[in-house]
PDB file of N, CA and C in Angstrom:
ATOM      1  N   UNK A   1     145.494 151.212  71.035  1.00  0.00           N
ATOM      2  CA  UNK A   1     146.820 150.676  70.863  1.00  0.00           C
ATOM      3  C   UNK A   1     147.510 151.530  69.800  1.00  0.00           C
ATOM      4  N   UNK A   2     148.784 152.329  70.021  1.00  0.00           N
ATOM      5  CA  UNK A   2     149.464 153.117  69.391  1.00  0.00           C
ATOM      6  C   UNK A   2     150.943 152.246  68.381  1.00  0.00           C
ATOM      7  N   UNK A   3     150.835 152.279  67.610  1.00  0.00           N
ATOM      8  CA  UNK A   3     152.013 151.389  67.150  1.00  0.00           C
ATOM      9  C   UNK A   3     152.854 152.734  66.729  1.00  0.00           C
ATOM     10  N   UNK A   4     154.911 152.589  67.369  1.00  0.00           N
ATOM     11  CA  UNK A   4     154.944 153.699  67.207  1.00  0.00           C
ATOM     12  C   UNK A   4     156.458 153.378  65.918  1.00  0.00           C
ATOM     13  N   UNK A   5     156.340 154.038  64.532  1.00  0.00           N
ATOM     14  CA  UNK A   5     157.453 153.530  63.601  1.00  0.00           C
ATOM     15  C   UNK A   5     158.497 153.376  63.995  1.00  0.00           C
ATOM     16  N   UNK A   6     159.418 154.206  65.374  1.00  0.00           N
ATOM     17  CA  UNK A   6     160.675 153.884  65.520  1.00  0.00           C
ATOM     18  C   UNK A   6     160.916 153.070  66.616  1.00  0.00           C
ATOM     19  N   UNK A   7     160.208 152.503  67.404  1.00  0.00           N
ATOM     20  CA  UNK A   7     160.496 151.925  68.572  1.00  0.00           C
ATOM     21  C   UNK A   7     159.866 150.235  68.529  1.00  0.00           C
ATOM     22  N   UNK A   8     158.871 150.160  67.552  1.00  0.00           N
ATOM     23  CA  UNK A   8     158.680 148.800  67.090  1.00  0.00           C
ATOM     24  C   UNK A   8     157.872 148.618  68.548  1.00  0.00           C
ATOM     25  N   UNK A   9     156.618 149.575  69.118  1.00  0.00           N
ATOM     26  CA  UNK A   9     156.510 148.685  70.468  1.00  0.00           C
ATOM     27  C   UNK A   9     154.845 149.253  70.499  1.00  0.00           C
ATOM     28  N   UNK A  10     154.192 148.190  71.253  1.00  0.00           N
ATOM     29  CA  UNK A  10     152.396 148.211  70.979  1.00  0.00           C
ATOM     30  C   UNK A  10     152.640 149.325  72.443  1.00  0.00           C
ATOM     31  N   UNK A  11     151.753 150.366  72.527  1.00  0.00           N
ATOM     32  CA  UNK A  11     151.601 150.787  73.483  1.00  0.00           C
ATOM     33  C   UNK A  11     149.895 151.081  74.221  1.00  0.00           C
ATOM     34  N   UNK A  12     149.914 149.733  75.435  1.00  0.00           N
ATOM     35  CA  UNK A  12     148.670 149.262  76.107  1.00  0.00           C
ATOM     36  C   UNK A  12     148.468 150.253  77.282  1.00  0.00           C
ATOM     37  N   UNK A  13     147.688 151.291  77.202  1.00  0.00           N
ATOM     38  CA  UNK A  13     147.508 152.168  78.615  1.00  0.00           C
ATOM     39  C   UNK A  13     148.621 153.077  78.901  1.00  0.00           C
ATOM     40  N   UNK A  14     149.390 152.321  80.074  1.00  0.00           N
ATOM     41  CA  UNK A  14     150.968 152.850  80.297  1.00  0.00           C
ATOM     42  C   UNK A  14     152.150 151.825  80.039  1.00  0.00           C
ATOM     43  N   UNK A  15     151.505 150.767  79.750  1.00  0.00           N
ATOM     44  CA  UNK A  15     152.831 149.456  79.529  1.00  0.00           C
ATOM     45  C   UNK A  15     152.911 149.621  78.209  1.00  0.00           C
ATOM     46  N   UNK A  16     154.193 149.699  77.635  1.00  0.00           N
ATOM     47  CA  UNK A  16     155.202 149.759  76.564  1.00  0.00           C
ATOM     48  C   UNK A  16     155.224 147.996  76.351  1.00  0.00           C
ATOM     49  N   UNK A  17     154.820 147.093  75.236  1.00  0.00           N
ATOM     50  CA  UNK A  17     155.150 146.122  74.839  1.00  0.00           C
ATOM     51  C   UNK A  17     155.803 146.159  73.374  1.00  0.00           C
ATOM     52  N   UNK A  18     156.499 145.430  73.415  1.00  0.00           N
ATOM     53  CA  UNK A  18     157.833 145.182  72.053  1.00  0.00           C
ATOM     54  C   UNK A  18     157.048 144.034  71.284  1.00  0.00           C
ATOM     55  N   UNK A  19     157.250 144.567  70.326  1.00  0.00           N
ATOM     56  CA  UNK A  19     156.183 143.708  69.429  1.00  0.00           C
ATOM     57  C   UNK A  19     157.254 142.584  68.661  1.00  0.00           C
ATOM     58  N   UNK A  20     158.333 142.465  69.452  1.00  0.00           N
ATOM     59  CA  UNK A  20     158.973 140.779  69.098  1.00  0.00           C
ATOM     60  C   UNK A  20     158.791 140.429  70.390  1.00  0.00           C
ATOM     61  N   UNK A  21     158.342 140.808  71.413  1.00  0.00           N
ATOM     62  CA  UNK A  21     158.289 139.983  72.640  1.00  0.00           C
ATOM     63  C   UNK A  21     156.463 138.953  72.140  1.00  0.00           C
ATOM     64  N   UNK A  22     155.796 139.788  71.697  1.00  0.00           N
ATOM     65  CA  UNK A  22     154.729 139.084  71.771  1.00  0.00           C
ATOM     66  C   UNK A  22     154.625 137.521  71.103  1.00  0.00           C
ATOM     67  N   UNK A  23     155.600 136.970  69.626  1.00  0.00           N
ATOM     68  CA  UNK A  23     155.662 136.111  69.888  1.00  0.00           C
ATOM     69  C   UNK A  23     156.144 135.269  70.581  1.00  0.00           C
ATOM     70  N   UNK A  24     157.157 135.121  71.518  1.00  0.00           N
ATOM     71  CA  UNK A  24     157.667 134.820  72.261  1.00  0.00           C
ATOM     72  C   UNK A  24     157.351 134.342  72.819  1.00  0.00           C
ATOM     73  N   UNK A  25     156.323 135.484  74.170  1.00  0.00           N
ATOM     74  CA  UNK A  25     155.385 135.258  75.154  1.00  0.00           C
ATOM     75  C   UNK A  25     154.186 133.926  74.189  1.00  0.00           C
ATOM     76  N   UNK A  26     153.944 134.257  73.031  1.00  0.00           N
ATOM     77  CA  UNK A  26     152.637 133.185  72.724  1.00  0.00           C
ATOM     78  C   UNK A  26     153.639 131.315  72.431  1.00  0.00           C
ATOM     79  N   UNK A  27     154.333 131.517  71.868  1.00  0.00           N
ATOM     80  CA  UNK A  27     155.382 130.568  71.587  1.00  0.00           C
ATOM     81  C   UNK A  27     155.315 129.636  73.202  1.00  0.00           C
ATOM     82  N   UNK A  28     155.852 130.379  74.083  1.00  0.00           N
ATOM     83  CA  UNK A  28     156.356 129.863  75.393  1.00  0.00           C
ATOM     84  C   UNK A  28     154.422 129.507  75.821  1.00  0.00           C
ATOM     85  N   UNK A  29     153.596 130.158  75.418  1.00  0.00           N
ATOM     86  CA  UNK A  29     152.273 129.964  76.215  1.00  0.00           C
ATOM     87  C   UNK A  29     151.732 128.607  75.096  1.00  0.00           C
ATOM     88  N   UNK A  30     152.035 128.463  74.271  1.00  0.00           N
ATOM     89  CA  UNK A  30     151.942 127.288  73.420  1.00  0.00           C
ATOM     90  C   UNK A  30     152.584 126.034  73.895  1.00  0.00           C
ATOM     91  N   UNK A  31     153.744 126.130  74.120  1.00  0.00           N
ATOM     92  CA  UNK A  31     154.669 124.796  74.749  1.00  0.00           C
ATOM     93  C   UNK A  31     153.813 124.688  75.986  1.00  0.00           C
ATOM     94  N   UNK A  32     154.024 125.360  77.302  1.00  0.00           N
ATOM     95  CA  UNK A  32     152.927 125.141  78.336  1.00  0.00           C
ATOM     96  C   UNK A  32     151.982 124.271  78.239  1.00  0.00           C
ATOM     97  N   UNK A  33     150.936 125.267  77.098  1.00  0.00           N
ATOM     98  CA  UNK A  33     149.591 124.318  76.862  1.00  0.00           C
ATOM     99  C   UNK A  33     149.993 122.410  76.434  1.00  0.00           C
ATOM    100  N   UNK A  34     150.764 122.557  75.384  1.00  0.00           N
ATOM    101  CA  UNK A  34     151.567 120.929  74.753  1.00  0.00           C
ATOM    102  C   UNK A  34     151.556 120.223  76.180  1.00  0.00           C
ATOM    103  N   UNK A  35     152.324 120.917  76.983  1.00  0.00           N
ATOM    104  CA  UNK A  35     153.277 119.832  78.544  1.00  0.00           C
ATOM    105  C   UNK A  35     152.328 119.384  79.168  1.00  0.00           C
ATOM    106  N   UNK A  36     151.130 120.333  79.686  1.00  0.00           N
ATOM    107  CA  UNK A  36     150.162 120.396  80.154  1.00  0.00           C
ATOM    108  C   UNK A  36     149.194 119.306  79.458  1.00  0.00           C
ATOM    109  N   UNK A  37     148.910 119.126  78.144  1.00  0.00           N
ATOM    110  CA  UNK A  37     148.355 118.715  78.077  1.00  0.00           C
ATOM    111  C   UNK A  37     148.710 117.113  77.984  1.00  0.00           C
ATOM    112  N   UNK A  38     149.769 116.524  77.673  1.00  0.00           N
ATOM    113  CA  UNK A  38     151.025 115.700  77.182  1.00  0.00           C
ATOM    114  C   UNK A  38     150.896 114.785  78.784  1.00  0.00           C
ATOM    115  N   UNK A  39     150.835 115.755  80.082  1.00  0.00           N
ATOM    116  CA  UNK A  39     151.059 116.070  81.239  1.00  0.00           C
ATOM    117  C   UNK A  39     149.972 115.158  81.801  1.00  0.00           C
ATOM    118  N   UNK A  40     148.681 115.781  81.476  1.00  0.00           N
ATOM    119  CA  UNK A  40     147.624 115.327  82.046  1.00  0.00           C
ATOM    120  C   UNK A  40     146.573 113.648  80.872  1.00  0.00           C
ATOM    121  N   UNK A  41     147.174 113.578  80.044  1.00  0.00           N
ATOM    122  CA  UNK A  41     147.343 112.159  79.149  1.00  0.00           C
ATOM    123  C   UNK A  41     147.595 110.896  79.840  1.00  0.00           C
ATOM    124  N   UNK A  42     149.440 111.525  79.998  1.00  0.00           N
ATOM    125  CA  UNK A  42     150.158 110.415  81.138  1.00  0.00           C
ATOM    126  C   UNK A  42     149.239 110.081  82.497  1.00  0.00           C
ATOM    127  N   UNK A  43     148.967 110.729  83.440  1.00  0.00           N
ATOM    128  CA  UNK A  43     148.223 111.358  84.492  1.00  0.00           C
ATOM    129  C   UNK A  43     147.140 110.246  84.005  1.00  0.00           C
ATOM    130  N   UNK A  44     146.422 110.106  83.258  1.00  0.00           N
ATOM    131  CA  UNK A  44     145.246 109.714  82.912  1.00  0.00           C
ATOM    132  C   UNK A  44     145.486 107.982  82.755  1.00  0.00           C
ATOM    133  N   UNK A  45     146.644 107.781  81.851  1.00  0.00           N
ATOM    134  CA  UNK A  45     146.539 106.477  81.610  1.00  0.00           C
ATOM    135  C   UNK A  45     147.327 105.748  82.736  1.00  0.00           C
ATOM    136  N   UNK A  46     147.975 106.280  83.488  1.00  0.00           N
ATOM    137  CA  UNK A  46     148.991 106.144  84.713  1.00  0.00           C
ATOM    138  C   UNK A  46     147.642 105.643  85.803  1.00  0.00           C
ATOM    139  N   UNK A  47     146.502 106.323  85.802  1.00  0.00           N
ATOM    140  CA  UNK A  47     145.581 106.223  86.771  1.00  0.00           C
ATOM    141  C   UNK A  47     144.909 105.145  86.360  1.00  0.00           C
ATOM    142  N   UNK A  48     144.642 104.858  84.924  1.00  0.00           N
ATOM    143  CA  UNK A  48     143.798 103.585  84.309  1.00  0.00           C
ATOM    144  C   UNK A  48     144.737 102.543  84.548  1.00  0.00           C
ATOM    145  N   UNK A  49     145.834 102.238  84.736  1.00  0.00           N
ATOM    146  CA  UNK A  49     146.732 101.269  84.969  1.00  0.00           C
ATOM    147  C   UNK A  49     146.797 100.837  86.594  1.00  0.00           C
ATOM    148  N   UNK A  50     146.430 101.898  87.734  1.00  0.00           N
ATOM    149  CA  UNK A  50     146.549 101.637  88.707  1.00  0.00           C
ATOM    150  C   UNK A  50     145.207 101.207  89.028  1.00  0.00           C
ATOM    151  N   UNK A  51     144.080 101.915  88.193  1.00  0.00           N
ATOM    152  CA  UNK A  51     142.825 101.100  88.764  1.00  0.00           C
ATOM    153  C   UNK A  51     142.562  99.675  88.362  1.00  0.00           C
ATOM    154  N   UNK A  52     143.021  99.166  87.153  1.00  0.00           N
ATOM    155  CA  UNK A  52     143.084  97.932  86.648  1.00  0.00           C
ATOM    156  C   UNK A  52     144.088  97.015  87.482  1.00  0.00           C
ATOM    157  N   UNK A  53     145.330  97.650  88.146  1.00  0.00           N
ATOM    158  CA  UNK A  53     146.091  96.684  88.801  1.00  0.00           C
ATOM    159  C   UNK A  53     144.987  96.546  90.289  1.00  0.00           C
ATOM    160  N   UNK A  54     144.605  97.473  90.596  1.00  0.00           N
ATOM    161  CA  UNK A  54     143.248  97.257  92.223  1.00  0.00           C
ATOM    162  C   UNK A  54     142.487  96.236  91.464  1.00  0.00           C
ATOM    163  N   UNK A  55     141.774  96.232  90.910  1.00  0.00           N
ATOM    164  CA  UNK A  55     140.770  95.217  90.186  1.00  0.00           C
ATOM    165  C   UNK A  55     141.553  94.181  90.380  1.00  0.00           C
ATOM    166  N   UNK A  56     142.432  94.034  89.302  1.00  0.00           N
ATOM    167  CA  UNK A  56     142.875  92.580  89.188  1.00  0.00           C
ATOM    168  C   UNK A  56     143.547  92.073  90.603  1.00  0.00           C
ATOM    169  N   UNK A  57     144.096  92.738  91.658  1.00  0.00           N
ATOM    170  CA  UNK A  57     144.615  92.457  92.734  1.00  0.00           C
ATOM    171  C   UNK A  57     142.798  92.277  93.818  1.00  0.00           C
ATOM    172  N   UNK A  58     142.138  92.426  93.745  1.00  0.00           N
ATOM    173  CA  UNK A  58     140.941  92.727  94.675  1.00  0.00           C
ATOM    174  C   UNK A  58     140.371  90.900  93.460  1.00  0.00           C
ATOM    175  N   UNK A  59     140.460  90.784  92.385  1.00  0.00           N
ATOM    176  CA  UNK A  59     139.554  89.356  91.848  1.00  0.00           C
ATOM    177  C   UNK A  59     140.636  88.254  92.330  1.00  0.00           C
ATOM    178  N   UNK A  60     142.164  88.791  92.445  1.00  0.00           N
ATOM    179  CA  UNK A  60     142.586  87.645  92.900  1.00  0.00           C
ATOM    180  C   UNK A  60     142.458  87.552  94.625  1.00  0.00           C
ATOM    181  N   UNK A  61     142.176  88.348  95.273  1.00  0.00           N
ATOM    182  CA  UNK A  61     141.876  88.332  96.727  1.00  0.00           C
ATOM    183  C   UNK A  61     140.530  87.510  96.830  1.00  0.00           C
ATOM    184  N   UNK A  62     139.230  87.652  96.062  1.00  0.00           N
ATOM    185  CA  UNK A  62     138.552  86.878  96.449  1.00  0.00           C
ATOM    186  C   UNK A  62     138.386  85.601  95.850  1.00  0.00           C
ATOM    187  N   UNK A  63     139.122  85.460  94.845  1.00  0.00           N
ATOM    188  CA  UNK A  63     139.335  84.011  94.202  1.00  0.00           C
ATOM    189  C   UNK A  63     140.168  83.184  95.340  1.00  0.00           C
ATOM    190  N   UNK A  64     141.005  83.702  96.359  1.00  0.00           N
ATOM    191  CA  UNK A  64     141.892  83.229  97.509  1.00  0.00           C
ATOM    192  C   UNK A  64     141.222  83.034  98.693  1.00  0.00           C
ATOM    193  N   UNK A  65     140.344  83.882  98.549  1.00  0.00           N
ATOM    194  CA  UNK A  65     139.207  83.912  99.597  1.00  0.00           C
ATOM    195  C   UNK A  65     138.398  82.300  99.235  1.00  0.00           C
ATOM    196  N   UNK A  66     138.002  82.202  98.235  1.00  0.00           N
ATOM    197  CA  UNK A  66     136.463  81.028  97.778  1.00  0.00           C
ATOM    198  C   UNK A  66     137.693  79.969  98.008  1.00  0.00           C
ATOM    199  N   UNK A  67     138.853  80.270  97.554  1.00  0.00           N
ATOM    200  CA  UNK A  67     139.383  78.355  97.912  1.00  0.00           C
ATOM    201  C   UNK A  67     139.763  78.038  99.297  1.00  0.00           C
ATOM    202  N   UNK A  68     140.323  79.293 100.347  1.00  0.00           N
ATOM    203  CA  UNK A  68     140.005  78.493 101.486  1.00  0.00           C
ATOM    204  C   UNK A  68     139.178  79.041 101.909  1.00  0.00           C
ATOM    205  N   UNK A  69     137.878  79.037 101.558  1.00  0.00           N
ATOM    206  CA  UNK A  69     136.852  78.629 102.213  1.00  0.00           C
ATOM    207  C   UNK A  69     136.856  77.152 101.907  1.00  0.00           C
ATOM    208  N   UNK A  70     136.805  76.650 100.855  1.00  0.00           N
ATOM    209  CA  UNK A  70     136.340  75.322 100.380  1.00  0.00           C
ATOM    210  C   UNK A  70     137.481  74.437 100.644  1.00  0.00           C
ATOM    211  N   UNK A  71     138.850  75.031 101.198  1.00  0.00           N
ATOM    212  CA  UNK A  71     139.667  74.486 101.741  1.00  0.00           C
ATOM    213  C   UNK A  71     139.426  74.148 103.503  1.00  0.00           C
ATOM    214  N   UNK A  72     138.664  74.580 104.089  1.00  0.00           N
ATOM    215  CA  UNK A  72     138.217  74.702 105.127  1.00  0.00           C
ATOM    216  C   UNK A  72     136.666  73.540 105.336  1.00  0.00           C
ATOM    217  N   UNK A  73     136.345  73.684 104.305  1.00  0.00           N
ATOM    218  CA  UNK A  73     135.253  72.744 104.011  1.00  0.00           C
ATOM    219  C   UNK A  73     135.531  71.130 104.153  1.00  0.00           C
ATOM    220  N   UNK A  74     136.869  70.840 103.534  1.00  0.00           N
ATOM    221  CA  UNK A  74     137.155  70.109 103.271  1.00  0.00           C
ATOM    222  C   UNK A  74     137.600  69.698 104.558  1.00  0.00           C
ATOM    223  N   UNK A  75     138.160  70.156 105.106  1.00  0.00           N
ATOM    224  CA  UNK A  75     139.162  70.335 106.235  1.00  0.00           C
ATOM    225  C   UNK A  75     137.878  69.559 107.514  1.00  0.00           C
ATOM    226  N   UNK A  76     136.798  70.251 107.396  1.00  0.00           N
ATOM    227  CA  UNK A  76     135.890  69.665 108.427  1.00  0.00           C
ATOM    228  C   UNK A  76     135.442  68.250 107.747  1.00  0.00           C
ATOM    229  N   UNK A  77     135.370  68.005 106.696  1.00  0.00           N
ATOM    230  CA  UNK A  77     134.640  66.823 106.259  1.00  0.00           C
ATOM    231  C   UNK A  77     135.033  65.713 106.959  1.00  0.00           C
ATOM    232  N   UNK A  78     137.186  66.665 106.988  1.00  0.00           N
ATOM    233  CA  UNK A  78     138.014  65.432 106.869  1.00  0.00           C
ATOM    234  C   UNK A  78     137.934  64.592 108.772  1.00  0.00           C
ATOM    235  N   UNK A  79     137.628  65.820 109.235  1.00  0.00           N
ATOM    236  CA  UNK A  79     137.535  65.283 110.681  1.00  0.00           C
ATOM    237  C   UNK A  79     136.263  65.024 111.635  1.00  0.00           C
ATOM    238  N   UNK A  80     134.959  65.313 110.469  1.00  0.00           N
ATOM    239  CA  UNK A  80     134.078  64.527 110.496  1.00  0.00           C
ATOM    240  C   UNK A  80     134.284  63.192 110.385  1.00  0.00           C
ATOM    241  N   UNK A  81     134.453  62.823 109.569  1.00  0.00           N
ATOM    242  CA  UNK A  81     135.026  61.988 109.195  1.00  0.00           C
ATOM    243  C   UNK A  81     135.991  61.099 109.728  1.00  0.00           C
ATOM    244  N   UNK A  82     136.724  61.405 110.286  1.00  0.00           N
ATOM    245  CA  UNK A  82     137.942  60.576 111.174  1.00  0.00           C
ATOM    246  C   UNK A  82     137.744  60.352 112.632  1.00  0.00           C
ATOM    247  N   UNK A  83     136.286  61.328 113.145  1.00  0.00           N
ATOM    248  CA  UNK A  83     135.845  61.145 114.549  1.00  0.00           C
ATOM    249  C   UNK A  83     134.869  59.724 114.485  1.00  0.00           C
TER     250      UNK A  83
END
């Protein structure tokens, strides 16, 4: 890597880089990483909220389930009963 005094620029192989671009480029690769990570948080607790709403929607399905059954139970007693 050649640093050259008047042109202010790293020189890699044959690519000419400007050595104010490099923070820049790291700056902008920093925010990325933040969104990304900010990104995949949401993503995460967004998914723990939808598996807890299945749960709680699947305990009230079979709690609906056990009463008519026992609503059904009843139901025969009643016409046991009345025959």
């Amino acid at each position: 890597m050649n640093f050259s005094d008047v042109g202010g620029s790293a020189e890699v192989g044959n690519v000419n880089i400007s050595v104010f671009l490099i923070p820049i480029v790291l700056f902008i690769c920093v925010a990325m990483m933040v969104v990304a990570i900010v990104g995949i948080v949401h993503w995460s607790k967004a998914r723990d909220k939808e598996l807890q709403y299945h749960q709680d929607l699947r305990i009230r399905e079979m709690e609906h389930q056990l009463k008519m059954k026992g609503l059904e139970v009843e139901l025969e007693k009643a016409k046991q009963k009345s025959v």
